[in-house]
Protein backbone atom coordinates (compact mmCIF):
# COMPACT_ATOMS: atom_id res chain seq x y z
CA UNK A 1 84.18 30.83 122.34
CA UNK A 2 82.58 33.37 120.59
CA UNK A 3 84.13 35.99 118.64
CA UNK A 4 83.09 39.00 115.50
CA UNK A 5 83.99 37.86 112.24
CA UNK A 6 86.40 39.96 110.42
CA UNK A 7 86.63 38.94 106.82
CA UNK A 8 88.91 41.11 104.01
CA UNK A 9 87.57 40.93 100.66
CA UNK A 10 83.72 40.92 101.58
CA UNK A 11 82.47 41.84 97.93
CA UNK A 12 84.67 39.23 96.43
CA UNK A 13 83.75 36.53 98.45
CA UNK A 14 80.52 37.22 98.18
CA UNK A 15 80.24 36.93 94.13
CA UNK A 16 82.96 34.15 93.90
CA UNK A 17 82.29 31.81 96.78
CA UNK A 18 78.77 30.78 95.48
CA UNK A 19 80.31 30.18 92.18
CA UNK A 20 82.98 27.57 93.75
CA UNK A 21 79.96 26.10 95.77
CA UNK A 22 77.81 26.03 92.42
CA UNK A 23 80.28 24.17 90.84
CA UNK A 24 81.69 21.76 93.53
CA UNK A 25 77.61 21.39 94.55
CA UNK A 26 76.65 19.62 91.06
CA UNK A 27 79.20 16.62 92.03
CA UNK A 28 78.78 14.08 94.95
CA UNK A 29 76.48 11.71 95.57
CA UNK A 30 72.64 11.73 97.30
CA UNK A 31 73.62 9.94 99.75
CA UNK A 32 71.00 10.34 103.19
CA UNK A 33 71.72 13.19 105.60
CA UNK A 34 74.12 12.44 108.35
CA UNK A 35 74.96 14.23 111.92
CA UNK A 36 77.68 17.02 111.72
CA UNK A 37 80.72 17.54 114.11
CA UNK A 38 80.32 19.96 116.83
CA UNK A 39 82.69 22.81 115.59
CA UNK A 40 83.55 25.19 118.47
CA UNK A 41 84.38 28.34 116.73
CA UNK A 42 80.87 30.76 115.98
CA UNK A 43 80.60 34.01 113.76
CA UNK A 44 78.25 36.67 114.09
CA UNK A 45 77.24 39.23 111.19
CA UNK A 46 79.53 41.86 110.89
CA UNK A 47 77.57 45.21 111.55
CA UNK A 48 77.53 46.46 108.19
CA UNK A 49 75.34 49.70 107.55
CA UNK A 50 72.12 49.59 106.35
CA UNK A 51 70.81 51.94 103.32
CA UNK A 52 68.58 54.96 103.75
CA UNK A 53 64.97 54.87 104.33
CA UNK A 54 64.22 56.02 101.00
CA UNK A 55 66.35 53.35 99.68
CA UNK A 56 64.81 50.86 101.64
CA UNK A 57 61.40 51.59 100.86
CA UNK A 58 61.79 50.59 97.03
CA UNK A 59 62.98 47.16 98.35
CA UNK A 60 58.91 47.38 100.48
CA UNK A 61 57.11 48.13 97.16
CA UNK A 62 58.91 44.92 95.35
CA UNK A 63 55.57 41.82 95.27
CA UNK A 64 56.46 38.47 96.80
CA UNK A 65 58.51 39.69 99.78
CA UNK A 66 57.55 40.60 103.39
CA UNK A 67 59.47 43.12 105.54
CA UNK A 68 60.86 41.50 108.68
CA UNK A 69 62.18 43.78 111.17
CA UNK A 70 64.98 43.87 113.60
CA UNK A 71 63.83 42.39 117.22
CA UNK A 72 64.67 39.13 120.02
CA UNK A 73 63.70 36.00 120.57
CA UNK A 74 63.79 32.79 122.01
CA UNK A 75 65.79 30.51 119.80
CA UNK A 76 65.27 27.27 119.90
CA UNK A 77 62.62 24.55 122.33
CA UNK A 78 61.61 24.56 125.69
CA UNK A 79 62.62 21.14 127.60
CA UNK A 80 58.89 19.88 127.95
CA UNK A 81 57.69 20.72 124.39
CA UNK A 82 56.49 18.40 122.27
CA UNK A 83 58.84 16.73 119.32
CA UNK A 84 61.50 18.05 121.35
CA UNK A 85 65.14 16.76 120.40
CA UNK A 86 68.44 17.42 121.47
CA UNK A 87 70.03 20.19 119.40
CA UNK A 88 67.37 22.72 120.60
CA UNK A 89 68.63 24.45 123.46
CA UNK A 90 66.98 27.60 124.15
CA UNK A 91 68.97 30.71 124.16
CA UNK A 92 67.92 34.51 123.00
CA UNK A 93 68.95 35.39 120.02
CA UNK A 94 68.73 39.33 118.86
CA UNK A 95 68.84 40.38 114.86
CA UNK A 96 70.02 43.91 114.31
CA UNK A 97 68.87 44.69 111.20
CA UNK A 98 65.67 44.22 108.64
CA UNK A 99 65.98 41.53 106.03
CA UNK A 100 63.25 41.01 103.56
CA UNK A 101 62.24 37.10 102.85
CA UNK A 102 60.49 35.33 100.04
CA UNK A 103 57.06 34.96 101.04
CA UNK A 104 56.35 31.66 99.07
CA UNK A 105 59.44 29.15 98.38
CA UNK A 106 61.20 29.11 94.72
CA UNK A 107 59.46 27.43 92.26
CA UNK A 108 60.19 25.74 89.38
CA UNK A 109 59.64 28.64 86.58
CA UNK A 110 61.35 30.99 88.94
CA UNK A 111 64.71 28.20 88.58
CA UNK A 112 64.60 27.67 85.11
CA UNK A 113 64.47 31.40 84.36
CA UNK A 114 68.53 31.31 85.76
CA UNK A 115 69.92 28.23 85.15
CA UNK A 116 71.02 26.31 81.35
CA UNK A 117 68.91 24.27 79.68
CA UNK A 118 70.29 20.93 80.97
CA UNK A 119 69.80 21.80 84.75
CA UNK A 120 66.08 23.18 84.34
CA UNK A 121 63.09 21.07 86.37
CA UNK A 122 59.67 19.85 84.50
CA UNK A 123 59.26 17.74 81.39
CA UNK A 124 58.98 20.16 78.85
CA UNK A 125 55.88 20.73 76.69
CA UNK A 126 55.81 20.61 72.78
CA UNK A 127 52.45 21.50 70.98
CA UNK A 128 51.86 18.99 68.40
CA UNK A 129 49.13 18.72 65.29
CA UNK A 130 47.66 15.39 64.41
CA UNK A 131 49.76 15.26 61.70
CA UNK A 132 53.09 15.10 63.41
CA UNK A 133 51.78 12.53 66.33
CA UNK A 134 50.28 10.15 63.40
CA UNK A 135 54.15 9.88 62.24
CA UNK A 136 55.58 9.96 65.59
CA UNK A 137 53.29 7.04 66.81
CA UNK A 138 52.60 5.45 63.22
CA UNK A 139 48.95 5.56 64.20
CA UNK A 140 45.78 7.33 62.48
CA UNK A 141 43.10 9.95 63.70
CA UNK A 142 45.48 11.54 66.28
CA UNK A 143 44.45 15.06 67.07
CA UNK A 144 46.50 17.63 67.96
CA UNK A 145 47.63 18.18 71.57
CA UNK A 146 49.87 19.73 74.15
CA UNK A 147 52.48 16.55 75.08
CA UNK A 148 55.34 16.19 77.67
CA UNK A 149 57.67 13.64 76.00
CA UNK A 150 60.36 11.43 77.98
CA UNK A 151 62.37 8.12 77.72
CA UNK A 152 60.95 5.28 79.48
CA UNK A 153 62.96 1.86 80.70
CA UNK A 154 60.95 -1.59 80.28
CA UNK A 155 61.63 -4.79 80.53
CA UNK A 156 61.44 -4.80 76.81
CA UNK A 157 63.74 -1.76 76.32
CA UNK A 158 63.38 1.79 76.12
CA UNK A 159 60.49 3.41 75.08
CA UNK A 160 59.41 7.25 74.25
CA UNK A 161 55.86 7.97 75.84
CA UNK A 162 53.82 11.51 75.13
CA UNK A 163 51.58 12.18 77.79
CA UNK A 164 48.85 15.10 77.81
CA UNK A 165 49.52 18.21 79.36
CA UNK A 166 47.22 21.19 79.78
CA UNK A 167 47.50 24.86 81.07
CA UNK A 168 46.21 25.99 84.00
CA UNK A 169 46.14 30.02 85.01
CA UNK A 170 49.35 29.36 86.77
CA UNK A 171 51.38 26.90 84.63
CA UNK A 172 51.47 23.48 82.72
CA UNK A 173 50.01 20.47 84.69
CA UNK A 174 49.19 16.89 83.93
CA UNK A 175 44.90 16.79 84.00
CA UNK A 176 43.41 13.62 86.35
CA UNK A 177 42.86 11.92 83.89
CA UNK A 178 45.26 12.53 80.53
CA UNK A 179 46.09 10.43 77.44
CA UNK A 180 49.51 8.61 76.47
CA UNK A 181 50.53 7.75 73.67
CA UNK A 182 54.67 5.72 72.36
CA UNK A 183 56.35 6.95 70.04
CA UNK A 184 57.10 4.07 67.32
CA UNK A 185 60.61 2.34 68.10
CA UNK A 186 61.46 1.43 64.79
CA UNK A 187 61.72 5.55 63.77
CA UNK A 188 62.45 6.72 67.57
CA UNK A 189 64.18 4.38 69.61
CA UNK A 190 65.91 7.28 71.08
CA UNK A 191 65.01 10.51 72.17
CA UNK A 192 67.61 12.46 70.03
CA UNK A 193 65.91 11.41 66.94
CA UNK A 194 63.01 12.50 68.08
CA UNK A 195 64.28 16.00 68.67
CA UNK A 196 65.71 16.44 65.66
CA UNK A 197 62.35 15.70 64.17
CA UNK A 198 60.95 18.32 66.26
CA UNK A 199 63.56 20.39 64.70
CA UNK A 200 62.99 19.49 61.38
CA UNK A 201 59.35 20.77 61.78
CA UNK A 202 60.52 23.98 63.72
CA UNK A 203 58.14 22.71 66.71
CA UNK A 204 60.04 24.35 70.39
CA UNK A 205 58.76 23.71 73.81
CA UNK A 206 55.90 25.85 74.86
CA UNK A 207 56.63 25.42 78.94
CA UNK A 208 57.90 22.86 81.75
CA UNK A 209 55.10 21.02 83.62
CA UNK A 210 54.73 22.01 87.13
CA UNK A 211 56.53 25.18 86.99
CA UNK A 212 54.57 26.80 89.69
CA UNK A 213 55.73 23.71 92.33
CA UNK A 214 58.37 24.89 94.92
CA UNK A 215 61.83 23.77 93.22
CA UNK A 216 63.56 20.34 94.95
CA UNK A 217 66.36 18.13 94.14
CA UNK A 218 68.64 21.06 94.43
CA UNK A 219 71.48 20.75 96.59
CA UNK A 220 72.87 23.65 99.01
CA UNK A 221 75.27 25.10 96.84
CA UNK A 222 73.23 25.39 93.80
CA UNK A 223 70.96 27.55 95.85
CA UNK A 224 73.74 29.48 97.25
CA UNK A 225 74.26 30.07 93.32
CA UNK A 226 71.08 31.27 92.43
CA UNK A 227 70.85 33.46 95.02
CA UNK A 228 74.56 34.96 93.78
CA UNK A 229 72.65 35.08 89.79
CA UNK A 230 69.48 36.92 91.67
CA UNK A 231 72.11 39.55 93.36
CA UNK A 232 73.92 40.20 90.15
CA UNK A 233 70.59 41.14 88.15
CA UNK A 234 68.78 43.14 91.01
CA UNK A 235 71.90 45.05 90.99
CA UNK A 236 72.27 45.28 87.60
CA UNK A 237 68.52 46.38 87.06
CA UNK A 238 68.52 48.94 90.40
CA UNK A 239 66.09 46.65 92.44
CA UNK A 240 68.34 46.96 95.30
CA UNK A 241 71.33 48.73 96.46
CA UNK A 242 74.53 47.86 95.71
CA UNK A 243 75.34 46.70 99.42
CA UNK A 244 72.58 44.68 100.36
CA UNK A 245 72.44 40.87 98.30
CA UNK A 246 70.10 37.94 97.89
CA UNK A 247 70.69 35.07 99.97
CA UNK A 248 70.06 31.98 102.18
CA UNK A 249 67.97 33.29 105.17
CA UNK A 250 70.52 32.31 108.55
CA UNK A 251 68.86 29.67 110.73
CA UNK A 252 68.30 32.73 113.14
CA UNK A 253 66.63 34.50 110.27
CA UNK A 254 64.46 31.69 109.33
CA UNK A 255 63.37 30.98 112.56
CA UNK A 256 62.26 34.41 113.81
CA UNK A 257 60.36 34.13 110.66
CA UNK A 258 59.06 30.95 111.10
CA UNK A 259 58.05 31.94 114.84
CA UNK A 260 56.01 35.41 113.60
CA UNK A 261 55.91 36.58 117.09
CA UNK A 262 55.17 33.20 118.99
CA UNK A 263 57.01 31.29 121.11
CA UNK A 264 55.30 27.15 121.01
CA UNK A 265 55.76 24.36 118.38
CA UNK A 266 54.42 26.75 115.42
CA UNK A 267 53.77 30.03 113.60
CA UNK A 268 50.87 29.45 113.00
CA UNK A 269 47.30 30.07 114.42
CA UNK A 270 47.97 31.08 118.52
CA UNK A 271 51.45 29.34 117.89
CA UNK A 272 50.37 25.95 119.46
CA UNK A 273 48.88 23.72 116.90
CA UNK A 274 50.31 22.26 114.02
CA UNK A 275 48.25 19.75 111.10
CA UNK A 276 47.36 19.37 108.45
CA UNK A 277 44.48 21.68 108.05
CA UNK A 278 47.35 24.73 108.24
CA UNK A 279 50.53 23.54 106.61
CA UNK A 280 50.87 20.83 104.10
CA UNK A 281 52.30 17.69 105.98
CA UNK A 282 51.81 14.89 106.96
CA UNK A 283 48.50 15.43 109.59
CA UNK A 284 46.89 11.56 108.49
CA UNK A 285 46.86 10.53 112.17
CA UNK A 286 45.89 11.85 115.41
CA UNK A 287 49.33 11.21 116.92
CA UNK A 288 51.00 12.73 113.92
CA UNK A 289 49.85 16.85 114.77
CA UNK A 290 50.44 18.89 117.45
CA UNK A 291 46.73 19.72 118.01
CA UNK A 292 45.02 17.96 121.05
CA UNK A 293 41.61 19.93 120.58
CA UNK A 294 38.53 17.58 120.15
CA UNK A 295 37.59 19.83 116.86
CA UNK A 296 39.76 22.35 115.43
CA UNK A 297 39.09 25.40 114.08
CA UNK A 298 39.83 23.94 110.82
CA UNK A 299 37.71 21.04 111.12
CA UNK A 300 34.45 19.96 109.62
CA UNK A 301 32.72 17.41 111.70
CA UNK A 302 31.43 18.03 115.19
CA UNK A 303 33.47 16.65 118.29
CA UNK A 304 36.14 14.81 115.82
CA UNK A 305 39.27 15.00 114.32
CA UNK A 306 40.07 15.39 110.61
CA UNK A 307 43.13 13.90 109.17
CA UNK A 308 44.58 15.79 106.25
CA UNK A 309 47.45 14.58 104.76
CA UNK A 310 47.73 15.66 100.73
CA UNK A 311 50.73 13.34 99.65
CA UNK A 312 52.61 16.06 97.86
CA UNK A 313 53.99 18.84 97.27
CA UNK A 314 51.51 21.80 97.15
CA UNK A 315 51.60 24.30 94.46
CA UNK A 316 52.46 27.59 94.42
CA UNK A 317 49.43 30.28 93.84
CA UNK A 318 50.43 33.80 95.36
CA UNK A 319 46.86 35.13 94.54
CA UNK A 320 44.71 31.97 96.11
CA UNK A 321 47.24 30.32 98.42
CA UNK A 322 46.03 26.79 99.36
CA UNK A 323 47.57 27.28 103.06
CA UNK A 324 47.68 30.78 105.32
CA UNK A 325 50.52 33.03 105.67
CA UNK A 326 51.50 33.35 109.53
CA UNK A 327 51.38 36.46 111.34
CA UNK A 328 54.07 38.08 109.29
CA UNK A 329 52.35 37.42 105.52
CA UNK A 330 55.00 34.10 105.33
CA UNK A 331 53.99 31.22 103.58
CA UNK A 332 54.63 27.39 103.77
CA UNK A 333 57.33 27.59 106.95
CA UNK A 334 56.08 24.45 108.02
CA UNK A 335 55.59 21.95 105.31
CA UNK A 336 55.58 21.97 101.81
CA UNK A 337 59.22 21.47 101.15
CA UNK A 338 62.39 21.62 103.49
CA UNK A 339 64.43 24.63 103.21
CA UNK A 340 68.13 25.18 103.21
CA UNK A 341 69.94 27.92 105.43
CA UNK A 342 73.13 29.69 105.36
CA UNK A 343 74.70 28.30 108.35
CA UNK A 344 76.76 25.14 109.02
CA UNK A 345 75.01 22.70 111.38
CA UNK A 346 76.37 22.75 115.08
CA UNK A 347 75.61 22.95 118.68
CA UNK A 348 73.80 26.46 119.40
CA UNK A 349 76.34 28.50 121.07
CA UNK A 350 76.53 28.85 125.31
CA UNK A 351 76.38 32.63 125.07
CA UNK A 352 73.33 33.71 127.61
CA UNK A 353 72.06 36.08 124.43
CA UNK A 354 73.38 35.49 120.73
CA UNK A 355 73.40 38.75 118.63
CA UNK A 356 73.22 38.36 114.87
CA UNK A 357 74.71 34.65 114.92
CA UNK A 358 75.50 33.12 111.02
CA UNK A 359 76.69 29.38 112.68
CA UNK A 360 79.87 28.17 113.21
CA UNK A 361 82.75 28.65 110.91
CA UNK A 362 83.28 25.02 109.70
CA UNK A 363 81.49 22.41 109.33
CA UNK A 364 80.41 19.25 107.19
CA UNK A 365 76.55 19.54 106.73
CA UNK A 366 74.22 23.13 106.24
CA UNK A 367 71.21 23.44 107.90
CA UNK A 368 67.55 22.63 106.86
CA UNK A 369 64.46 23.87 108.01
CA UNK A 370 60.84 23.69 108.26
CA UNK A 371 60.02 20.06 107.51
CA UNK A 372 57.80 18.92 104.50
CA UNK A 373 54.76 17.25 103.18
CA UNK A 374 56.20 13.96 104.18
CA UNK A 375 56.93 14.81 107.91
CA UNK A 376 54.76 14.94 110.93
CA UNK A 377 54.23 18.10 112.44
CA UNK A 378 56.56 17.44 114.93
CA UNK A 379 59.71 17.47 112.75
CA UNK A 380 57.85 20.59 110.91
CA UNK A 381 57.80 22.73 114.33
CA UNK A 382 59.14 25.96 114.05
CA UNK A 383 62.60 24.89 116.29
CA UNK A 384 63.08 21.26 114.60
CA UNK A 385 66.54 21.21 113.22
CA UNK A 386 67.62 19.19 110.18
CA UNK A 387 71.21 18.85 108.44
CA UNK A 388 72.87 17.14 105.48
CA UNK A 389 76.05 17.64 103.00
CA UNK A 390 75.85 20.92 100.86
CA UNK A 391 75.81 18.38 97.33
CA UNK A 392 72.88 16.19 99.15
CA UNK A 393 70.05 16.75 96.63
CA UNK A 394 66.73 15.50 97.77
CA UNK A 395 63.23 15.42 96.54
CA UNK A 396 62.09 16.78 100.06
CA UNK A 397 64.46 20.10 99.92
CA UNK A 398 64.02 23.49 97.93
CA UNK A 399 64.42 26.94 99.41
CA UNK A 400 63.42 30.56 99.61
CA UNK A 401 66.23 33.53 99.61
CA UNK A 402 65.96 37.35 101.35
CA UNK A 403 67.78 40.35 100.53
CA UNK A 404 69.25 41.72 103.22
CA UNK A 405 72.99 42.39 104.18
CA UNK A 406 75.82 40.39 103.06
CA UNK A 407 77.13 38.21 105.81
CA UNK A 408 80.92 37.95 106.93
């Protein structure tokens, strides 16, 4: 059965929800995802009003975000296409109103801009003269150098290692081929002692390696958070009106996105082909893409197929992206890094057309999209559905946000 929502308190739960989730979402364990009941009870978005045009068009001049508009769709997979599973009955699904979504997912110097120190991703950086590493390491002739340092177990004990770092244009990165050097154990057998000699000397991290990487090991409700932090300061700064938020895309949302107009396996190209040549996963076999062509319009050689498959995740570089938007100036849908949703995961619902849906009303898992460097394109396709506990925390799963009406 379907019914409206109807919510009191819309601007409260908005601000204090994420907060609860936040702080229930940093407990629990990694454990693997896991199927969710089949709740029965659905919610659509209220049908709140949306701002002027004027309004609206400061939210088109902000960078990084691409205007979706309102329109239908097909929701969901066709019985005969490929990668096909069960929980991807097609129905039409119809959003109301324009939402605005991250064109490249969160990255790791967009995180640790919100968060405290102890919950902030990359090793951080410390510039250090030759000086300072000859009585860190007890060696001689050290010269000076950018270093990440960490703690280390061996079979021997724990050790502290400094390994190079350099700066690219977009952030901190670890060069091919880098030096290391251990910190002497009789002075700094732990790393405490070590920072308080860093203190000593006034030396302060310069930078976190790989900021410009799409964020992962962050669990559903710390997004949820972020995207509650991200509200409060666009507000606060008069980046967008006072009615409209940052927040998870709905699995609706993300996959008219995703879909840029198509209707097949993917978003991108003519919406029928899926490698690795145009979305970073895991294309290292001929049975692993969705691409039958002899030669792709990606690939080099003549009459063959070229397996790409990078390993990793792929960096984040607005001004020289390493894969294509889709049709709609989205990047990374497929690929890259899984992405959580709003909604709870659930049988679609039966209605013939679906208007606005945000997922049913309970649950025990949220929903993840898009796949990642790791998958085959078939578990990357624009309708493949995945689900695990909000506190699940894995090194496949980041996110992007969109500002667009609150949901209730």
């Amino acid at each position: 059965m379907m019914r409206p929502a109807s919510r009191p308190g819309l601007l409260s739960h908005c601000l204090l929800y994420p907060l609860f989730l936040w702080l229930s979402g940093c407990e629990g364990a990694n454990g693997p995802p896991a199927e969710a009941t089949s709740p029965t009870v659905f919610f659509h978005a209220g049908q709140a009003k949306m701002p002027s045009a004027a309004i609206l068009g400061k939210i088109d001049e902000m960078k990084g975000f691409a205007r979706i508009e309102p329109g239908a769709f097909e929701m969901g997979s066709l019985p005969d296409e490929i990668g096909r599973k069960s929980d991807e009955d097609r129905h039409r699904t119809s959003l109301s109103h324009p939402f605005w979504m991250k064109k490249f997912e969160v990255t790791n110097d967009e995180w640790n801009e919100g968060v405290s120190e102890d919950l902030r991703k990359g090793l951080p950086v410390y510039e250090l003269s030759g000086k300072a590493l000859e009585a860190i390491c007890s060696k001689r002739r050290l010269a000076e150098g950018n270093y990440t340092v960490a703690s280390y177990e061996r079979e021997a004990g724990k050790v502290i290692l400094l390994k190079e770092a350099r700066r690219t244009q977009q952030s901190w990165a670890r060069p091919n081929t880098f030096l290391t050097l251990e910190a002497d154990s009789a002075k700094f057998g732990e790393l405490d002692k070590l920072m308080e000699y860093f203190s000593s000397l006034g030396i302060e991290n310069k930078g976190r390696l790989d900021g410009n990487l799409p964020v992962t090991h962050v669990s559903y409700s710390q997004a949820v958070a972020f995207c509650w932090k991200k509200t409060e300061q666009a507000h606060a700064q008069g980046i967008i009106p006072k009615d409209m938020v940052c927040r998870l895309p709905t699995e609706a949302e993300w996959e008219y996105a995703c879909r840029a107009g198509y209707s097949g396996p993917s978003g991108m190209d003519d919406g029928l082909h899926l490698s690795g040549e145009n979305a970073n996963l895991n294309g290292s076999r001929r049975e692993y893409v969705i691409d039958e062509r002899q030669r792709s319009s990606f690939s080099l050689g003549e009459g063959s197929f070229t397996p790409r498959n990078r390993k990793s995740v792929s960096e984040i570089n607005p001004s020289a992206p390493r894969y294509p938007a889709n049709r709609w100036g989205i990047h990374d849908m497929h690929g890259n890094v899984k992405e959580w949703c709003h909604d709870f995961y659930g049988p679609y619902s039966k209605e013939e057309t679906v208007v606005d849906p945000i997922g049913p009303i309970r649950g025990t898992k949220r929903v993840v999209r898009g796949g990642s460097f790791i998958r085959t394109a078939f578990e990357c396709r624009s309708a493949h559905r995945f689900s695990y506990e909000p506190s699940y925390r894995g090194s496949e799963i980041g996110f992007r946000y969109v500002i667009g009406l609150p949901l209730r």
